[in-house]
PDB file of N, CA and C in Angstrom:
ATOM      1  N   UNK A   1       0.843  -1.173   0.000  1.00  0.00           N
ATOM      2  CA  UNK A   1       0.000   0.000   0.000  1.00  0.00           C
ATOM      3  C   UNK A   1       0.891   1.240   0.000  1.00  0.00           C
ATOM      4  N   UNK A   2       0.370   1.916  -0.664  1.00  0.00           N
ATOM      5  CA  UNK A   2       1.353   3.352  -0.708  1.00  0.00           C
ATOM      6  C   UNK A   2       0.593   4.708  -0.015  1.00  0.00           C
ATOM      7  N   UNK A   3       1.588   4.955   0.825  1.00  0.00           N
ATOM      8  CA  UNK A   3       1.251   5.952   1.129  1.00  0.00           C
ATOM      9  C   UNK A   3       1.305   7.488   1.111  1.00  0.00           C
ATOM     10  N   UNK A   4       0.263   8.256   1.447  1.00  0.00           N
ATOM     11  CA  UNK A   4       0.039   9.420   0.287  1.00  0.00           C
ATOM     12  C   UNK A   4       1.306  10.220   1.155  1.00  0.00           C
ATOM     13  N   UNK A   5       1.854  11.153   0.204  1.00  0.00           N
ATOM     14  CA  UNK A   5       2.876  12.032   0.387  1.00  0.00           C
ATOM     15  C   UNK A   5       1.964  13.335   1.505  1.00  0.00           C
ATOM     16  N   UNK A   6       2.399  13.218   2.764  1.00  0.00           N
ATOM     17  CA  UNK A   6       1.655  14.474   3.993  1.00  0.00           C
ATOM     18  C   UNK A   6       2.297  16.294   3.547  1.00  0.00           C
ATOM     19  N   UNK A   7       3.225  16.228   3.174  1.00  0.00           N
ATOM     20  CA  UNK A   7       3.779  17.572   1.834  1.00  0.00           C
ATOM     21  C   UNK A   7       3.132  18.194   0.956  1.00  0.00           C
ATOM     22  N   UNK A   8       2.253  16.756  -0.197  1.00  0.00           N
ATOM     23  CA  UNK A   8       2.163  17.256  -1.324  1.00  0.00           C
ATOM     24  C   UNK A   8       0.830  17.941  -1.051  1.00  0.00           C
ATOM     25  N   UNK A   9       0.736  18.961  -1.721  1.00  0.00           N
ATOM     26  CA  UNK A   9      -0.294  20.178  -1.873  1.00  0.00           C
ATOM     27  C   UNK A   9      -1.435  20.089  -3.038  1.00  0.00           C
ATOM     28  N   UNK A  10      -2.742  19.778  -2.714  1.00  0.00           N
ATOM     29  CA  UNK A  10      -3.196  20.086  -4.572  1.00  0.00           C
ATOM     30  C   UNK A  10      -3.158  21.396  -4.329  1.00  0.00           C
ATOM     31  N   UNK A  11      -2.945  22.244  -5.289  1.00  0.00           N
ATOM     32  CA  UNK A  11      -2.655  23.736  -5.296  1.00  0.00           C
ATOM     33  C   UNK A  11      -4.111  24.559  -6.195  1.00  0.00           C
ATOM     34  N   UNK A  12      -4.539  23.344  -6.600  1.00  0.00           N
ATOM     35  CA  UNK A  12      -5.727  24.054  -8.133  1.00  0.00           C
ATOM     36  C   UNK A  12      -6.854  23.979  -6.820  1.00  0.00           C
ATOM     37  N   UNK A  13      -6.860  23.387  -5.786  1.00  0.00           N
ATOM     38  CA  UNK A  13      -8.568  23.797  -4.761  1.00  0.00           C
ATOM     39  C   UNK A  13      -7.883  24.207  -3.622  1.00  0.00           C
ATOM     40  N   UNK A  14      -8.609  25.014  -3.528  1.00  0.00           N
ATOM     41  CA  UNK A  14      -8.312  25.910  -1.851  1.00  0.00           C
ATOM     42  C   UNK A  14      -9.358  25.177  -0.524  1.00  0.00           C
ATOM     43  N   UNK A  15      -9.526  25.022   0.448  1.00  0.00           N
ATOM     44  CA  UNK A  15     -10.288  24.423   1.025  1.00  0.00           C
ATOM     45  C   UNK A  15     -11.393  25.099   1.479  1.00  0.00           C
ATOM     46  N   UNK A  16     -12.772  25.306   0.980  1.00  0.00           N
ATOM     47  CA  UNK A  16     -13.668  26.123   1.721  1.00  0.00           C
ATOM     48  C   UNK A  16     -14.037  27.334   0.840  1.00  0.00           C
ATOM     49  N   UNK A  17     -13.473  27.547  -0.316  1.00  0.00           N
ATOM     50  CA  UNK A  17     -13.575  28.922  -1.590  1.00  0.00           C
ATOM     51  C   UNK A  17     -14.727  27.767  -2.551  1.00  0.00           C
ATOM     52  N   UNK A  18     -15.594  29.152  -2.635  1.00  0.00           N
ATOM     53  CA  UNK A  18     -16.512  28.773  -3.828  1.00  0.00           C
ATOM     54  C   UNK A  18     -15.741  29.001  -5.060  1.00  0.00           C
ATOM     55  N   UNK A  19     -16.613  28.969  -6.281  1.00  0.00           N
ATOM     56  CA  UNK A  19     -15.740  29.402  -7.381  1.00  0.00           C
ATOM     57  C   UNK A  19     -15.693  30.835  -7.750  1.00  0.00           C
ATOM     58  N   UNK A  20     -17.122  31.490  -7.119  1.00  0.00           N
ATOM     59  CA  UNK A  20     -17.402  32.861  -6.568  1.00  0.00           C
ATOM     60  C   UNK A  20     -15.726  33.449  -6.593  1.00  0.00           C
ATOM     61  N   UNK A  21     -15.399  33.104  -5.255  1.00  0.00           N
ATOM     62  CA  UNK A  21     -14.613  33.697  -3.846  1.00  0.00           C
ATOM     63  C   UNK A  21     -13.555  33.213  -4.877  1.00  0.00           C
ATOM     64  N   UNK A  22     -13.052  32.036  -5.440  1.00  0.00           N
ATOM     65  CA  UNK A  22     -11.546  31.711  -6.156  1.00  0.00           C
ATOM     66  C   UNK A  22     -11.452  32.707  -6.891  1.00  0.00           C
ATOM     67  N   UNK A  23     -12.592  32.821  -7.589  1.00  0.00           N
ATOM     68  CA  UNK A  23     -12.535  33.856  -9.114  1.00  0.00           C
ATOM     69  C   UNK A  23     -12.071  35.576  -8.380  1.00  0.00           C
ATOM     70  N   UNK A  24     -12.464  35.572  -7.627  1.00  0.00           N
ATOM     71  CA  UNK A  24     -12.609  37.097  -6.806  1.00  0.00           C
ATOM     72  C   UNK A  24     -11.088  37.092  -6.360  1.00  0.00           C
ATOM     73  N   UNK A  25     -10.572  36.098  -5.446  1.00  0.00           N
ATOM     74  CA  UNK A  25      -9.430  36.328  -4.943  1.00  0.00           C
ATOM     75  C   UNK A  25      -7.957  35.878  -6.186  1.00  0.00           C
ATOM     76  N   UNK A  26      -8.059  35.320  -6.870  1.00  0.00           N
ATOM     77  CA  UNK A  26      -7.414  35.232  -8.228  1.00  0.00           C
ATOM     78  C   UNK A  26      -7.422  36.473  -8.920  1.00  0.00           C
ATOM     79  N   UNK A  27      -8.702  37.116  -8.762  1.00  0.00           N
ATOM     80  CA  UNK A  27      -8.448  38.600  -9.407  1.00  0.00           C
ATOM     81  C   UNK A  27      -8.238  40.106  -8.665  1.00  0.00           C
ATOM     82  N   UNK A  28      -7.656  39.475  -7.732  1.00  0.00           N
ATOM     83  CA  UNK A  28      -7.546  40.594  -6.193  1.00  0.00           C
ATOM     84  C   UNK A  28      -6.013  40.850  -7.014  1.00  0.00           C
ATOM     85  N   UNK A  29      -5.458  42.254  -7.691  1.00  0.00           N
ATOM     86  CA  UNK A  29      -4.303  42.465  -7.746  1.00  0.00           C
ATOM     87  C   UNK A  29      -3.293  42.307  -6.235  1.00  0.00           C
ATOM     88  N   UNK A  30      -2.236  42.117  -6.391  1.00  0.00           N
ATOM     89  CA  UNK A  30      -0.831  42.136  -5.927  1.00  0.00           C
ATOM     90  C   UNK A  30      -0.764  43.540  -4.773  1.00  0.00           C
ATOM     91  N   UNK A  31      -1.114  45.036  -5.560  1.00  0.00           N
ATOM     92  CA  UNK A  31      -1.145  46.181  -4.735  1.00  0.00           C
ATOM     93  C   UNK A  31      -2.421  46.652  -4.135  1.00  0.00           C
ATOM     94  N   UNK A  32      -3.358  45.504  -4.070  1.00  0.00           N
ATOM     95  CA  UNK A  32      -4.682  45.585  -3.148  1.00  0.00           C
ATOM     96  C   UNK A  32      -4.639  44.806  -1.715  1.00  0.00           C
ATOM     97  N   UNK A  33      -3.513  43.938  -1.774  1.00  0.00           N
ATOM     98  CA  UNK A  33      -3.089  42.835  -0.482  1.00  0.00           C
ATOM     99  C   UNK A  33      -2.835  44.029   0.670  1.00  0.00           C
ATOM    100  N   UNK A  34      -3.793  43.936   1.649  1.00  0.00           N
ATOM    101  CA  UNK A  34      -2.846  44.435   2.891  1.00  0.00           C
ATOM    102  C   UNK A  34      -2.105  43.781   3.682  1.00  0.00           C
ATOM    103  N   UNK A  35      -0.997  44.040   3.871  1.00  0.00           N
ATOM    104  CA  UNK A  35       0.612  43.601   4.729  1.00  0.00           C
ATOM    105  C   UNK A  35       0.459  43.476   6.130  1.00  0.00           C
ATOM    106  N   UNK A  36      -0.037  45.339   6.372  1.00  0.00           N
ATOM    107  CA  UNK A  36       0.230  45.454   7.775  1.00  0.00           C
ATOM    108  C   UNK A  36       0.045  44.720   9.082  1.00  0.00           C
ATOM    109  N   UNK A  37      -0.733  43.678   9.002  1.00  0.00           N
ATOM    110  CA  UNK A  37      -0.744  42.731  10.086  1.00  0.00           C
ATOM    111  C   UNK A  37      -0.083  41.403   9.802  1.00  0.00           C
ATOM    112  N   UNK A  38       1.059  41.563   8.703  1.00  0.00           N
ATOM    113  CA  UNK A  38       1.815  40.475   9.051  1.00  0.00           C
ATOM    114  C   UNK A  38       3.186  40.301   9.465  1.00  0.00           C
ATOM    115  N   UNK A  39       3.428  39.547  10.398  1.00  0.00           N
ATOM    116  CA  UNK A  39       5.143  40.186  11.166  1.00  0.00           C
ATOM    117  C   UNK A  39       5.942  40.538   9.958  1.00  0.00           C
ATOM    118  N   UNK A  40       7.484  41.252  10.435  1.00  0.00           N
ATOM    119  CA  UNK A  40       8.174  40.881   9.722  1.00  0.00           C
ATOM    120  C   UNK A  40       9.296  39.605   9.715  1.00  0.00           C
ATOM    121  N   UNK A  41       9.220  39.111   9.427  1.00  0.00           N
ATOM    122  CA  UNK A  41      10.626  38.124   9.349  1.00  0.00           C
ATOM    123  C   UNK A  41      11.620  37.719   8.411  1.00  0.00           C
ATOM    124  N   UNK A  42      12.039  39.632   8.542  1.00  0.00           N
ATOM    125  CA  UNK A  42      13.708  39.475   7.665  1.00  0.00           C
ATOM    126  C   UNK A  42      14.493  39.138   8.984  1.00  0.00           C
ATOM    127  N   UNK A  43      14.632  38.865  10.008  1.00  0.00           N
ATOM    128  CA  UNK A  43      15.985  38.386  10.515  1.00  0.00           C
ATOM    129  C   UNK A  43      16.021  36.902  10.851  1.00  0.00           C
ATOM    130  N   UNK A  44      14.668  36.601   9.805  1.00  0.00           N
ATOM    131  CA  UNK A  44      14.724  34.779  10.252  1.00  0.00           C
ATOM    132  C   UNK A  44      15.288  34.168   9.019  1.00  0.00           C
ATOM    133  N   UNK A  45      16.687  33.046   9.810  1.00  0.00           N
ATOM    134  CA  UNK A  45      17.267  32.505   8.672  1.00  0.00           C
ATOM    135  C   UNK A  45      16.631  30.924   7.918  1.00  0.00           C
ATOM    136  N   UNK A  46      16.133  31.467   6.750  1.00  0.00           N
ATOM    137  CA  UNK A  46      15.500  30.018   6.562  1.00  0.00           C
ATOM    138  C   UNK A  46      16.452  29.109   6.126  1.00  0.00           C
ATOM    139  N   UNK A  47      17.636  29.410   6.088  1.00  0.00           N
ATOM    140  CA  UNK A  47      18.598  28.023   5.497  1.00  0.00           C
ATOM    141  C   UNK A  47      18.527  27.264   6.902  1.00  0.00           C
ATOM    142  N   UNK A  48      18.745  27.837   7.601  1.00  0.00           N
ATOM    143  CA  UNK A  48      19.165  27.057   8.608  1.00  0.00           C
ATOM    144  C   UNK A  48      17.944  26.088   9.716  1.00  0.00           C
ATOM    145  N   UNK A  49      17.480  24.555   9.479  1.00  0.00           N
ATOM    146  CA  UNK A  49      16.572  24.133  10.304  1.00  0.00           C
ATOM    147  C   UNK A  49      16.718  23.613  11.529  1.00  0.00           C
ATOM    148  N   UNK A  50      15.864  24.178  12.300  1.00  0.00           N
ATOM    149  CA  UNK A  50      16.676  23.696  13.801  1.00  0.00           C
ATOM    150  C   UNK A  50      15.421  22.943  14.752  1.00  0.00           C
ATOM    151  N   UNK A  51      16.120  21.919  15.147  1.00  0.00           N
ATOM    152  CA  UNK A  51      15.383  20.912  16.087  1.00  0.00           C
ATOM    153  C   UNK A  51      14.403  21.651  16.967  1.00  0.00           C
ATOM    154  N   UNK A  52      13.053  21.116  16.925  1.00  0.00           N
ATOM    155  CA  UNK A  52      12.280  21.548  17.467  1.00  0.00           C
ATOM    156  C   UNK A  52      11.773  20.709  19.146  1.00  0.00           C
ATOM    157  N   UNK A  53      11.337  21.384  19.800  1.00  0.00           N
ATOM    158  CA  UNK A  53      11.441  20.686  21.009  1.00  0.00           C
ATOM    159  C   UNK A  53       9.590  20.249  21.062  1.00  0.00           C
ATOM    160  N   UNK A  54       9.792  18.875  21.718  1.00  0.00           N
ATOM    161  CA  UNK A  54       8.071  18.873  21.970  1.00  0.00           C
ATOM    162  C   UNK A  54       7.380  19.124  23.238  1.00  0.00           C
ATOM    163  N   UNK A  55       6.716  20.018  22.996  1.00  0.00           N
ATOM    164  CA  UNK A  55       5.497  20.353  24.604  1.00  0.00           C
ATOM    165  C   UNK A  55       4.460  19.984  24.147  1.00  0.00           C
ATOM    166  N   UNK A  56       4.013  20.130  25.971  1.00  0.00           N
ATOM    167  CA  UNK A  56       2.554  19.663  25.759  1.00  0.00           C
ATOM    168  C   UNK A  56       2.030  20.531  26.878  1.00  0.00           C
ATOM    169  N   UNK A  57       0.777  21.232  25.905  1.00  0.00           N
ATOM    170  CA  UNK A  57       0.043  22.293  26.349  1.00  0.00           C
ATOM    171  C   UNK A  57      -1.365  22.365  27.276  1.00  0.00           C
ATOM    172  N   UNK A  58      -1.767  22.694  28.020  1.00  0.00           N
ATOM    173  CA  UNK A  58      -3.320  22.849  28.065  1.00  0.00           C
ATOM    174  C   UNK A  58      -4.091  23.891  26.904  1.00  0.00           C
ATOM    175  N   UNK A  59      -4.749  24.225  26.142  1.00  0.00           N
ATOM    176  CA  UNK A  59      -5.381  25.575  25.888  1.00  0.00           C
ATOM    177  C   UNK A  59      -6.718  25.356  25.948  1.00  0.00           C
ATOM    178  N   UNK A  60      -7.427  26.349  26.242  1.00  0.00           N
ATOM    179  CA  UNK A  60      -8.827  26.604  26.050  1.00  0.00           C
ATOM    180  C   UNK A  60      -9.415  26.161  24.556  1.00  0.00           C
ATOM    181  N   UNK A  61     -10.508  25.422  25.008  1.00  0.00           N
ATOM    182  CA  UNK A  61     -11.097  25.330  23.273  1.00  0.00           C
ATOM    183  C   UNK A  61     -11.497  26.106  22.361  1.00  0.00           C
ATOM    184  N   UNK A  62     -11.620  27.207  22.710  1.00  0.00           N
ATOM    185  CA  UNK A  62     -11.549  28.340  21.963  1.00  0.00           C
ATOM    186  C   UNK A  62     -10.580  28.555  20.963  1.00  0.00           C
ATOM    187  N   UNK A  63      -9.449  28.564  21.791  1.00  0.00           N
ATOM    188  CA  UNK A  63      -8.170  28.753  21.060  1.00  0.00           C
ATOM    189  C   UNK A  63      -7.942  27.655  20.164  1.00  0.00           C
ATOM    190  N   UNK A  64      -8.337  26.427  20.594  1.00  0.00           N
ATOM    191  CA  UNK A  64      -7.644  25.098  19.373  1.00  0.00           C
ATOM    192  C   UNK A  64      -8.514  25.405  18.319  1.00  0.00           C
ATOM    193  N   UNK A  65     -10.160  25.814  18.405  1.00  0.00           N
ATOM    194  CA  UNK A  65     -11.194  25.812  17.559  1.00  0.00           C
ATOM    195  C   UNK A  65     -10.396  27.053  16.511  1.00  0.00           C
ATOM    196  N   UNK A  66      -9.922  28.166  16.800  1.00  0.00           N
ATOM    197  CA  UNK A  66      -9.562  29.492  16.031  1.00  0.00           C
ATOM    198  C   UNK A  66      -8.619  28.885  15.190  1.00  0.00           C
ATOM    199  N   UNK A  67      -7.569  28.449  16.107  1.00  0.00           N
ATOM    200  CA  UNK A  67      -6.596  28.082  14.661  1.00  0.00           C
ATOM    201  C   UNK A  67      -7.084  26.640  13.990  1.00  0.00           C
ATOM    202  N   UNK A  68      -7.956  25.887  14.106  1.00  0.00           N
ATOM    203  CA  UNK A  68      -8.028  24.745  13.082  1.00  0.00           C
ATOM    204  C   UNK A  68      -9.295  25.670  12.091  1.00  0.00           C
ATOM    205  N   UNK A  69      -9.608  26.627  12.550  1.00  0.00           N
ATOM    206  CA  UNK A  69     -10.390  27.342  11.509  1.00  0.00           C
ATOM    207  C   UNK A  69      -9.965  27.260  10.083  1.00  0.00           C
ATOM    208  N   UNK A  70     -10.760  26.812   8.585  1.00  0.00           N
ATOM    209  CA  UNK A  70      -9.896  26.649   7.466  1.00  0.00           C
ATOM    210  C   UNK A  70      -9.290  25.620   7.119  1.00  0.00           C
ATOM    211  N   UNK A  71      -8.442  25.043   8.229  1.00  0.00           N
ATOM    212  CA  UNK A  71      -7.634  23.690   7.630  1.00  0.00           C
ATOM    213  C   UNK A  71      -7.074  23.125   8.925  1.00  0.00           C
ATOM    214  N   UNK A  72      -8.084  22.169   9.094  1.00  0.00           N
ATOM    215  CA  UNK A  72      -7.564  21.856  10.778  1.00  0.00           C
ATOM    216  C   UNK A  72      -6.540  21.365  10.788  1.00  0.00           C
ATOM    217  N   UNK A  73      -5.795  20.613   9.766  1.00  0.00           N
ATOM    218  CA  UNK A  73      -3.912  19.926   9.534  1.00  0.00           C
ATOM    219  C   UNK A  73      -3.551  21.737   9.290  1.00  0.00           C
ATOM    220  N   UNK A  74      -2.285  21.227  10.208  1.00  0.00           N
ATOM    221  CA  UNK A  74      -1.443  22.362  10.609  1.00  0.00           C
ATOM    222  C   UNK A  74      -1.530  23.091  11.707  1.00  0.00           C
ATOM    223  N   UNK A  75      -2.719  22.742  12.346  1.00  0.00           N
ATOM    224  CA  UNK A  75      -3.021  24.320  13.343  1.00  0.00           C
ATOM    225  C   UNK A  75      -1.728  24.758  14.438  1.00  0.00           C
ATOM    226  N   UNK A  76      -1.140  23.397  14.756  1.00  0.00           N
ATOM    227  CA  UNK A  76      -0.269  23.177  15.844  1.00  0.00           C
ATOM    228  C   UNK A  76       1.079  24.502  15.012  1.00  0.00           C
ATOM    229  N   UNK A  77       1.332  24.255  14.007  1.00  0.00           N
ATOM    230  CA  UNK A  77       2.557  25.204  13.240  1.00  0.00           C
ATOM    231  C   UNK A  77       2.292  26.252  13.269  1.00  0.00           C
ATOM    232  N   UNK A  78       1.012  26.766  12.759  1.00  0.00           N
ATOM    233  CA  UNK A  78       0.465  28.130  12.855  1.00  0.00           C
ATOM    234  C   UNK A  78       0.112  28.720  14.795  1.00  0.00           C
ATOM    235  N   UNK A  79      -0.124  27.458  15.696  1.00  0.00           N
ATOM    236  CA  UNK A  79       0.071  28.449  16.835  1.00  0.00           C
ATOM    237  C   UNK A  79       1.840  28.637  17.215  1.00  0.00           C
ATOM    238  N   UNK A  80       2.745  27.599  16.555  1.00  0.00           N
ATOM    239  CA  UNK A  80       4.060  27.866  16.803  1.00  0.00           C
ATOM    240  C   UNK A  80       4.609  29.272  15.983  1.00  0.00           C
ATOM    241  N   UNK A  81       3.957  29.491  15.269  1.00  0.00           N
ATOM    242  CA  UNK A  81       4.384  30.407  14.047  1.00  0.00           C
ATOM    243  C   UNK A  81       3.774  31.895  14.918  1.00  0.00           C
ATOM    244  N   UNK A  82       2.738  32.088  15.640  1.00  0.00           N
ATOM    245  CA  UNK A  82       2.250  33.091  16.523  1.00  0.00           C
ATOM    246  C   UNK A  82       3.267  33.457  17.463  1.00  0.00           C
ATOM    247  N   UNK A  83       3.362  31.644  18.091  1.00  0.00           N
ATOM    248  CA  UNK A  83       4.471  32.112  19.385  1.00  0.00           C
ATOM    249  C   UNK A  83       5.370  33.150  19.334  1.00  0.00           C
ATOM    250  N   UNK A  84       6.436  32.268  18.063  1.00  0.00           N
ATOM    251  CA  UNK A  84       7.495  32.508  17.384  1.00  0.00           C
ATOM    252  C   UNK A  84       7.543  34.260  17.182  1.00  0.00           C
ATOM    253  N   UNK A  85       6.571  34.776  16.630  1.00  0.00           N
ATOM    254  CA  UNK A  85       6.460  36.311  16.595  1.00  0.00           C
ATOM    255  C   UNK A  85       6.309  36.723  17.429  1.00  0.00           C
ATOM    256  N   UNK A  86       5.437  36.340  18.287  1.00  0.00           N
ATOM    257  CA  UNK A  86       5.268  36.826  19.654  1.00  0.00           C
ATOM    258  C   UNK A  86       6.576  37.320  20.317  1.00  0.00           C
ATOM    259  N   UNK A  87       7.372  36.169  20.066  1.00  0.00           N
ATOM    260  CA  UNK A  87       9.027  35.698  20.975  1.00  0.00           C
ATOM    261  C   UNK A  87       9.559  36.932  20.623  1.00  0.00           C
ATOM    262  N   UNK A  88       9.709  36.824  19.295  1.00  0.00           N
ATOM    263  CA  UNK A  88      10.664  37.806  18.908  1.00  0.00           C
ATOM    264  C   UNK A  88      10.308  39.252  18.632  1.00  0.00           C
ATOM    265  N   UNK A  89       9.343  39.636  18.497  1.00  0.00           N
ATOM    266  CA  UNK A  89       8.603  40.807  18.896  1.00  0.00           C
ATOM    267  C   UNK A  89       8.852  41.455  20.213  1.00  0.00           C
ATOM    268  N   UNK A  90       8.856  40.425  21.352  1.00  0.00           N
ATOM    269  CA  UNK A  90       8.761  41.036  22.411  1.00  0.00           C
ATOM    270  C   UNK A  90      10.166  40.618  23.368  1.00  0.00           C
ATOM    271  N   UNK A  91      11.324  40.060  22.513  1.00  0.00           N
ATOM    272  CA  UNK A  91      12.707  40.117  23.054  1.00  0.00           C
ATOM    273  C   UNK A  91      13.599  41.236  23.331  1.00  0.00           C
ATOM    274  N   UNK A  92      13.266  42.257  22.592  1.00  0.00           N
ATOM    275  CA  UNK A  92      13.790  43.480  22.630  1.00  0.00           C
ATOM    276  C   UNK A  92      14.146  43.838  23.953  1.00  0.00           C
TER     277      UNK A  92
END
């Protein structure tokens, strides 16, 4: 039995877009995107991958429900990816 590649992406369906909403956001130009609420991370080096440590959390269900919002695979990266800004946002 082969098993499916957890990586590979279909890229042609988005999860949850009508053809409405595809057609609309396919035709959303490049200088209509707003930025401002997304960190920056020019001082993060992506060559370099570094061992990640495993915890284990309590959170409110609230919080697990927000980020599996959209695509419940992944949510765990996207609250590491919050932390992560969080971290470095507020190391200064």
């Amino acid at each position: 039995m082969k098993r499916k590649d957890p990586i590979a992406r279909d890229t042609g369906s988005a999860p949850g877009l009508s053809e409405a909403a595809r057609a609309a956001y396919d035709a959303t130009p490049d200088d209509a995107i707003d930025y401002d609420d997304i960190p920056d991370m020019g001082d993060v080096d992506w060559g370099q991958a570094r061992a990640k440590q495993v915890v284990a959390m309590r959170l409110d269900p609230d919080v697990i429900t927000f980020f599996k919002q959209g695509d419940p695979k992944g949510y765990t990266g996207r609250m590491a990816a919050v932390l992560s800004a969080f971290a470095r946002r507020h190391a200064r």
